[in-house]
N, C-alpha and C. Protein backbone atom coordinates (compact mmCIF):
# COMPACT_ATOMS: atom_id res chain seq x y z
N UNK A 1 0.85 -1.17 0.00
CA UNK A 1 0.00 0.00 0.00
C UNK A 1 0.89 1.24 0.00
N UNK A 2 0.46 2.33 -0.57
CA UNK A 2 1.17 3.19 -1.09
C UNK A 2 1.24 4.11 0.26
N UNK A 3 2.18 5.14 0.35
CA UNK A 3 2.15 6.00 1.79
C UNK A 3 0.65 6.66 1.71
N UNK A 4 0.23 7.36 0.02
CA UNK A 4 -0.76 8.29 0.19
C UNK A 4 -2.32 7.03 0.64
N UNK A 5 -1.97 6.28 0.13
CA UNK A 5 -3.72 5.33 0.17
C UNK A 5 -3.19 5.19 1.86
N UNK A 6 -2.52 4.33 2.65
CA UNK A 6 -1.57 4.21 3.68
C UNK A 6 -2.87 5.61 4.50
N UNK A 7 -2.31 6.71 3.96
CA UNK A 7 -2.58 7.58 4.90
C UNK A 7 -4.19 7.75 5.10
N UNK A 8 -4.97 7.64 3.52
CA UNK A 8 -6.34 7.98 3.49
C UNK A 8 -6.99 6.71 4.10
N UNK A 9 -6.20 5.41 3.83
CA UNK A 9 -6.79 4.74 5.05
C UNK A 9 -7.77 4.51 6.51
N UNK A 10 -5.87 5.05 6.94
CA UNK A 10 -6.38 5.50 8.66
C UNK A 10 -7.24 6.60 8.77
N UNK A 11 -7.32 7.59 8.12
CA UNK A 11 -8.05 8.69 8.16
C UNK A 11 -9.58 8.00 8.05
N UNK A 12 -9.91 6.99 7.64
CA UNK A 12 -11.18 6.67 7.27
C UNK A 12 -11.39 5.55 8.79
N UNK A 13 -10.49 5.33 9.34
CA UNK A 13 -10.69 4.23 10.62
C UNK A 13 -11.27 5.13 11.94
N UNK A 14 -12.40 4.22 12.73
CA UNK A 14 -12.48 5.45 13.58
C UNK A 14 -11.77 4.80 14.98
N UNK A 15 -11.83 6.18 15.74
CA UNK A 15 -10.48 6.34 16.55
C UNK A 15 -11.50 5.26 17.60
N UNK A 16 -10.86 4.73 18.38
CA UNK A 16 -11.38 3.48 19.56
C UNK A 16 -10.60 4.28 21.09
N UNK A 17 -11.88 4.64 21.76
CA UNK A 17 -11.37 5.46 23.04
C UNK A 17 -11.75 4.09 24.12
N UNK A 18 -10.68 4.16 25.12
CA UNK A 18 -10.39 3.36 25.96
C UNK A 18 -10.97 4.07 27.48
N UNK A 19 -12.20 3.96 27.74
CA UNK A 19 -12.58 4.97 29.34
C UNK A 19 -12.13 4.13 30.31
N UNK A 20 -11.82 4.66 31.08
CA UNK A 20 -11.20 3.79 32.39
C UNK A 20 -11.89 4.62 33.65
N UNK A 21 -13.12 4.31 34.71
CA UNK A 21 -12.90 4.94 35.60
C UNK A 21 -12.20 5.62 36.46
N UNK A 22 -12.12 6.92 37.03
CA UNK A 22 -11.07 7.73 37.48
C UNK A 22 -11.05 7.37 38.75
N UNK A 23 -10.69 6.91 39.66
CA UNK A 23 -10.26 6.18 41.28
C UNK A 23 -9.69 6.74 41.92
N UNK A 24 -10.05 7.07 42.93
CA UNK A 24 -10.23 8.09 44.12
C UNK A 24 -9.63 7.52 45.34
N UNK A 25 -9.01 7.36 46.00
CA UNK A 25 -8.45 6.81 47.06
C UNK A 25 -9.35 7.53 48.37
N UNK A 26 -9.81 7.33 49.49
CA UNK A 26 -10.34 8.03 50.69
C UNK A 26 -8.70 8.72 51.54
N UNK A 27 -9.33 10.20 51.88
CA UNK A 27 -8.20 10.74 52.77
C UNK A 27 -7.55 9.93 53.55
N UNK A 28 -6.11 10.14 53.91
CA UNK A 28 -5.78 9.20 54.91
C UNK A 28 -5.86 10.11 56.19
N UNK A 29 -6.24 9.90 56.94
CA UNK A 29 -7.04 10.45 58.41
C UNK A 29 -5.83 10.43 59.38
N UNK A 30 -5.43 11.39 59.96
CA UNK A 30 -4.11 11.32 60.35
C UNK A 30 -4.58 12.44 61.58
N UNK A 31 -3.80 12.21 62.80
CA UNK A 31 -4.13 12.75 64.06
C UNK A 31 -2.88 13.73 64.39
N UNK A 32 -2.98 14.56 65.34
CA UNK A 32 -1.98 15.89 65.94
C UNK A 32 -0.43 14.99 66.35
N UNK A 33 -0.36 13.66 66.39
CA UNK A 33 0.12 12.63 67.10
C UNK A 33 1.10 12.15 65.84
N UNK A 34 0.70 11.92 64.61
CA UNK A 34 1.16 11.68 63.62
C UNK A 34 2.02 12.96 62.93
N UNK A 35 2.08 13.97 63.69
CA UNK A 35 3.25 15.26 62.85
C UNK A 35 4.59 15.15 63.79
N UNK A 36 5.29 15.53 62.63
CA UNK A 36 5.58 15.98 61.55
C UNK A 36 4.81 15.15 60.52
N UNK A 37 3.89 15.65 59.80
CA UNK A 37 3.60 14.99 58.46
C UNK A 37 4.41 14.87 57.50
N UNK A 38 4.74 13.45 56.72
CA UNK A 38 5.47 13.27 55.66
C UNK A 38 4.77 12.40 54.99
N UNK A 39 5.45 12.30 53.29
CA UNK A 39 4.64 11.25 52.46
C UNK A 39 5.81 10.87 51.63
N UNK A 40 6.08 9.32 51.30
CA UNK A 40 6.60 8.71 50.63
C UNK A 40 6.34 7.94 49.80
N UNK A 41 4.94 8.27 49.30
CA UNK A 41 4.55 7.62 48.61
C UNK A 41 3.20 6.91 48.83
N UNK A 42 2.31 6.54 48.18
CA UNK A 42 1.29 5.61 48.73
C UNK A 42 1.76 3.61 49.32
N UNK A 43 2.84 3.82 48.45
CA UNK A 43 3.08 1.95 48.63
C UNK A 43 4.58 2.22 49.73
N UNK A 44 5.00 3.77 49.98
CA UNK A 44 6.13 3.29 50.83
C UNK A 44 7.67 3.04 50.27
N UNK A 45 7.46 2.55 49.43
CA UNK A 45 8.90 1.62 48.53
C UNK A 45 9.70 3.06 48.14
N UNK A 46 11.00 2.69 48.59
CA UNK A 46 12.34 3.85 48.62
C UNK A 46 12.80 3.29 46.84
N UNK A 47 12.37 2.29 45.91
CA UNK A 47 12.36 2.30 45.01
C UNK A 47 11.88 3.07 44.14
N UNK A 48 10.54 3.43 44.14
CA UNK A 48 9.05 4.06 43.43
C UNK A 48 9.76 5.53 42.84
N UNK A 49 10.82 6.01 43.37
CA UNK A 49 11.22 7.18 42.98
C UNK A 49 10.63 8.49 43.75
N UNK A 50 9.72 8.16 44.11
CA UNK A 50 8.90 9.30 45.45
C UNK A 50 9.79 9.45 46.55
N UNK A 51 10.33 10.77 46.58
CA UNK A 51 10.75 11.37 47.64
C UNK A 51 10.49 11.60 49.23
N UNK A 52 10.57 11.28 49.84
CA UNK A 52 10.36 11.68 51.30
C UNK A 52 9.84 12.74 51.25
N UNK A 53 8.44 13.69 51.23
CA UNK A 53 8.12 15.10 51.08
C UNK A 53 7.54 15.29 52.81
N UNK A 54 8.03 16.65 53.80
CA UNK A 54 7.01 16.81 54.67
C UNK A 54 5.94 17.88 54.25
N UNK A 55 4.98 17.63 54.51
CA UNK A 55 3.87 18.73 54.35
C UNK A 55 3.43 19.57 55.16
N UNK A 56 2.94 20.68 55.07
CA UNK A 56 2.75 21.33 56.07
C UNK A 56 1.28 21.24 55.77
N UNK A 57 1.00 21.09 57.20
CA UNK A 57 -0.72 21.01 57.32
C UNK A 57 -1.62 21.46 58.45
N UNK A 58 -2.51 22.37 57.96
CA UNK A 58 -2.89 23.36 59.31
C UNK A 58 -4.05 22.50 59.69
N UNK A 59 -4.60 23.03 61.37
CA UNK A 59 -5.48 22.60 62.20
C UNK A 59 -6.71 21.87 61.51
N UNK A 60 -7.12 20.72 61.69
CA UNK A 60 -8.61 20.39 60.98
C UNK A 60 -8.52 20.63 59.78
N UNK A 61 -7.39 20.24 58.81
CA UNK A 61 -7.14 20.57 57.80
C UNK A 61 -6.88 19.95 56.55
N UNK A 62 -6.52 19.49 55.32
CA UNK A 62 -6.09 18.68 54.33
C UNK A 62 -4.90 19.19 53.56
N UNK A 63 -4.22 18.25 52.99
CA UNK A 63 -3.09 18.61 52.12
C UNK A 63 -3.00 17.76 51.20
N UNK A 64 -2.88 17.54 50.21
CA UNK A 64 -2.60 16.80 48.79
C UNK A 64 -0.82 16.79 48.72
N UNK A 65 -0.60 15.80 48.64
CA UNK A 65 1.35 15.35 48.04
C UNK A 65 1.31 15.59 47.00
N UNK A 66 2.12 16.19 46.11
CA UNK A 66 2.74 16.81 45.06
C UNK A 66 2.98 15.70 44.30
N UNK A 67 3.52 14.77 44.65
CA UNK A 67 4.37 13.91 44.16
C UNK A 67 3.23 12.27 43.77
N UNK A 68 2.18 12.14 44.53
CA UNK A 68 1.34 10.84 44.07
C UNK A 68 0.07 11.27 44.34
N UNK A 69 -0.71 12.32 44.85
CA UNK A 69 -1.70 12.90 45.32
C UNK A 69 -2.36 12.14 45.93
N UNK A 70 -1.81 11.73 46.97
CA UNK A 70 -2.55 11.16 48.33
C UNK A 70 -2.81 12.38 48.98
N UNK A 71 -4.10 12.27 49.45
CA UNK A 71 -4.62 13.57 50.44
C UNK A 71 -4.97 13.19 51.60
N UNK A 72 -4.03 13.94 52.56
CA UNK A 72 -4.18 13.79 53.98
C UNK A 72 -5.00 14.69 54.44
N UNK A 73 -5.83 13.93 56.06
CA UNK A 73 -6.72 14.87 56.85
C UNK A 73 -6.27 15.02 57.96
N UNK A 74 -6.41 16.24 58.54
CA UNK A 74 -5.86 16.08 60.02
C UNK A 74 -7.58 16.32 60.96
N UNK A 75 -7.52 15.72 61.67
CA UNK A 75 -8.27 15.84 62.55
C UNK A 75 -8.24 16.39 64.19
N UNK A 76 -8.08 17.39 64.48
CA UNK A 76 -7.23 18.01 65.62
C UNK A 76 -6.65 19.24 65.43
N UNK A 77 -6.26 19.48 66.45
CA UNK A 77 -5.29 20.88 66.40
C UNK A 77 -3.94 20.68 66.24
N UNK A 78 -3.11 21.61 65.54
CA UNK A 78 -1.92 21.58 65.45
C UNK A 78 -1.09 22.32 66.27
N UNK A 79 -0.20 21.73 66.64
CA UNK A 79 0.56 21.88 67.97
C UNK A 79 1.66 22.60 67.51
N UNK A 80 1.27 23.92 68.12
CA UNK A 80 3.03 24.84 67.63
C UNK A 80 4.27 24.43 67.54
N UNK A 81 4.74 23.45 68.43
CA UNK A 81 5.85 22.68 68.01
C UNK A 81 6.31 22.15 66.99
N UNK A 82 4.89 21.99 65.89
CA UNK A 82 5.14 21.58 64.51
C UNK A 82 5.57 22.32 63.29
């Protein structure tokens, strides 16, 4: 097949979309007891390439990781020491 037929081909095929539900993980619920907050990842593994990140996270509050978007909740007050 020639490049030009080749091309008018595919142009005539229709495109096949693949939907995949979008999956949501639940906050991970984390107490005044658990700071310094840090995230390494959802699975943990010093392989995965995910950095050790700490987050800063205010009173009764949430934070999303940069790095795998796990979103943490705090439930409590945050203790100036933090």
């Amino acid at each position: 097949m020639a490049a030009a037929e080749s091309a008018s081909h595919h142009a005539n095929c229709p495109i096949r979309t693949i939907s995949m539900p979008y999956q949501t993980q639940p906050p991970i619920v984390i107490t005044p007891a658990d700071l310094p907050l840090h995230c390494s990842g959802p699975t943990h593994e010093a392989w995965s390439g995910h950095p050790r990140v700490f987050l800063p996270i205010t009173s009764n509050g949430s934070i999303e990781c940069p790095y795998c978007g796990s979103i943490y909740q705090l439930n409590g007050e945050v203790d100036r020491h933090h």
